[in-house]
C-alpha atoms as a PDB file:
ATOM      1  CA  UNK A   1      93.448 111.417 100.479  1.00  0.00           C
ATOM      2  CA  UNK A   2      90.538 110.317  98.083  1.00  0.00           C
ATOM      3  CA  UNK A   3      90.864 107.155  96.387  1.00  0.00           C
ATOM      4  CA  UNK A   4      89.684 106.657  92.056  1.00  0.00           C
ATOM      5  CA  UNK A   5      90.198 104.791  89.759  1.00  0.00           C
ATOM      6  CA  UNK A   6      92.432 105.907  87.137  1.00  0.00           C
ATOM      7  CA  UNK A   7      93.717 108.577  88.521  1.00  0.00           C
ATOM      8  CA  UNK A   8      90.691 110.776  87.638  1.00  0.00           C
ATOM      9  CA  UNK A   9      91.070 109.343  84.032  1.00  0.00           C
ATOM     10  CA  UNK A  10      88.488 106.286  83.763  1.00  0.00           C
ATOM     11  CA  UNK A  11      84.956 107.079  82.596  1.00  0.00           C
ATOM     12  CA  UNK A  12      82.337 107.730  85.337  1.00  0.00           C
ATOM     13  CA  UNK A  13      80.092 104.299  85.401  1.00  0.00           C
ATOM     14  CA  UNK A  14      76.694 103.525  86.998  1.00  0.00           C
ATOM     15  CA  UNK A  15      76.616  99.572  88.016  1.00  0.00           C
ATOM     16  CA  UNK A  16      77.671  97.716  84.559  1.00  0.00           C
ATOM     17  CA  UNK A  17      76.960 100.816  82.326  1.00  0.00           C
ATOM     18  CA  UNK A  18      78.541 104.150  81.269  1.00  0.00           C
ATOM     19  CA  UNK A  19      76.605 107.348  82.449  1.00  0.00           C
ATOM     20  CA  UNK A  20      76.283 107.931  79.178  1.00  0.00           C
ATOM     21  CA  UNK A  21      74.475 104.367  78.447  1.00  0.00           C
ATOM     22  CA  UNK A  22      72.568 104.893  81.351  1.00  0.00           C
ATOM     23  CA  UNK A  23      70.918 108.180  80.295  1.00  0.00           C
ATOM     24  CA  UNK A  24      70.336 106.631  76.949  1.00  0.00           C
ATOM     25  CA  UNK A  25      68.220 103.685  78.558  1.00  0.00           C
ATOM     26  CA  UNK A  26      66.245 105.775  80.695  1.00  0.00           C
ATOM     27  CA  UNK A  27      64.600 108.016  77.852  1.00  0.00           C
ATOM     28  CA  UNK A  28      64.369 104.915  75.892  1.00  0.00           C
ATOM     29  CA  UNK A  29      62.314 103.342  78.566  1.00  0.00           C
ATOM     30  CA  UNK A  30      60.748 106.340  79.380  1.00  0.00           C
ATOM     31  CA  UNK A  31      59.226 106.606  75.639  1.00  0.00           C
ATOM     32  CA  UNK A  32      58.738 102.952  75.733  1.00  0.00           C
ATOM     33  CA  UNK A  33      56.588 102.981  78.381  1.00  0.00           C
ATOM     34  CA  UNK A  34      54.409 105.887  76.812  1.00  0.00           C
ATOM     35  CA  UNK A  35      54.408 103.848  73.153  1.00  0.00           C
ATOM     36  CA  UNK A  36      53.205 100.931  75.425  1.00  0.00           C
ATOM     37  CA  UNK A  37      50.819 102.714  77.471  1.00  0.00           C
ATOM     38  CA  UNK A  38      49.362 104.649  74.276  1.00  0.00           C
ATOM     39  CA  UNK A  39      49.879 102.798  71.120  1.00  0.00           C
ATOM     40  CA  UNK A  40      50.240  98.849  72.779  1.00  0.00           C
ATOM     41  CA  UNK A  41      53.301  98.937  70.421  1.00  0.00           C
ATOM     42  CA  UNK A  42      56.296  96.457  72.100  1.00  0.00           C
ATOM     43  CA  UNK A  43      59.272  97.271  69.723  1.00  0.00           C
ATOM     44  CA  UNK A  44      60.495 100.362  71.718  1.00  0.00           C
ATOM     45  CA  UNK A  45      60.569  98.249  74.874  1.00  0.00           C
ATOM     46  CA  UNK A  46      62.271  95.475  73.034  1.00  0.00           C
ATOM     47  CA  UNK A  47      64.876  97.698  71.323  1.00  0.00           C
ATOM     48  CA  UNK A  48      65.881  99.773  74.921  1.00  0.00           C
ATOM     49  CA  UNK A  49      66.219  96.179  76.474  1.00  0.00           C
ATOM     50  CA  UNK A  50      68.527  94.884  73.586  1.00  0.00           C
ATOM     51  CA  UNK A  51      70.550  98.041  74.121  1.00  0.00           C
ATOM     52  CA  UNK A  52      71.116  97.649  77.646  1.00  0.00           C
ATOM     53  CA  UNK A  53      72.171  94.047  77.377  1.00  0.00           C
ATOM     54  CA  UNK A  54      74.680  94.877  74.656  1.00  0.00           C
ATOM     55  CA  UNK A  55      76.080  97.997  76.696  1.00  0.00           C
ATOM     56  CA  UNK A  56      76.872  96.226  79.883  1.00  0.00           C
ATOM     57  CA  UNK A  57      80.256  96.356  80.508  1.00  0.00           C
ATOM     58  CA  UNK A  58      82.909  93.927  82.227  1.00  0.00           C
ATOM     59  CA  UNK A  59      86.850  95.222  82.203  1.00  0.00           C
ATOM     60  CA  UNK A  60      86.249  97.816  79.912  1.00  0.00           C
ATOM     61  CA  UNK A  61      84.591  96.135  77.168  1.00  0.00           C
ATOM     62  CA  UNK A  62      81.036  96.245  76.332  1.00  0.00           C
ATOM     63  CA  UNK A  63      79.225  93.147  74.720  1.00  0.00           C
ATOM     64  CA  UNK A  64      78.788  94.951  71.995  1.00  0.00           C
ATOM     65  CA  UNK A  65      82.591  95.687  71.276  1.00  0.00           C
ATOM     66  CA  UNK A  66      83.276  91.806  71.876  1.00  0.00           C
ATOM     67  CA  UNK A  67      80.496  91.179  68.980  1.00  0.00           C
ATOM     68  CA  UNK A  68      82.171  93.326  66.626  1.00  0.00           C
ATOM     69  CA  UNK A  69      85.559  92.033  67.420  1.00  0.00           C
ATOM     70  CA  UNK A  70      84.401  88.651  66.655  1.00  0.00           C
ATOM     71  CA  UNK A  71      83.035  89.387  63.315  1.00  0.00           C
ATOM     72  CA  UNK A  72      85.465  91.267  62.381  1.00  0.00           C
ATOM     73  CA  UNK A  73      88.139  88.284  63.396  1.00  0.00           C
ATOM     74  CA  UNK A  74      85.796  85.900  62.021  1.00  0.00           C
ATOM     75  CA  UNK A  75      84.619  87.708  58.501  1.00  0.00           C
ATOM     76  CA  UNK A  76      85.398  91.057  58.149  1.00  0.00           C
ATOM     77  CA  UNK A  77      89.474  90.832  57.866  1.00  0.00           C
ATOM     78  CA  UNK A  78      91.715  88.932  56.232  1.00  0.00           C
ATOM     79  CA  UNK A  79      93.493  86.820  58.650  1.00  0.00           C
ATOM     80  CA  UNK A  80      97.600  86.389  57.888  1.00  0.00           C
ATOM     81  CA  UNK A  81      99.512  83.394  58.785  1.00  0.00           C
ATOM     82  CA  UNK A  82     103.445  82.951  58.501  1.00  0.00           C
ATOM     83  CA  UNK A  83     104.702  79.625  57.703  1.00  0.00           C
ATOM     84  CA  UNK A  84     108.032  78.986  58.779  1.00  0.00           C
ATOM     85  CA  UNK A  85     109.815  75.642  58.879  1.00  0.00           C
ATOM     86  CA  UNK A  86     112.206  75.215  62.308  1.00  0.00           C
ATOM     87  CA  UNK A  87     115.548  73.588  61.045  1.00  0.00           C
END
């Protein structure tokens, strides 16, 4: 009997990231290094490391997601409140 999570269902994850995520940050490190190494130009290391932090995951929601969420409780909709008097 093998054991997963999600009955085969859930997404395949590498420590706090998606496969997916993780693949992305590698080639963006991997150019970074070479813009480093050739052109002393930071911003590709800088943007790769601001990716990973805002792709780590905890219970199935990136930081990312919980920054959107926010602004969007926050600003981007129009909250609606029901008054109601108890009598």
């Amino acid at each position: 009997m093998y054991l997963y999570p999600d009955n085969l269902k859930a997404k395949a994850t590498l420590f706090l990231w998606e496969l997916r995520d993780v693949g992305i940050i590698g080639v963006g490190l991997l150019l970074s290094v070479f813009a480093l190494a050739q052109l002393r130009f930071f911003l590709p290391i800088v943007a790769t490391a601001v990716y990973a932090f805002l792709t780590i995951r905890f219970d199935e929601t990136s930081i990312r997601d919980f920054i959107v969420n926010a602004f969007a409780f926050f600003f981007g909709k129009q909250q609606i409140y029901y008054w109601r008097i108890k009598t």
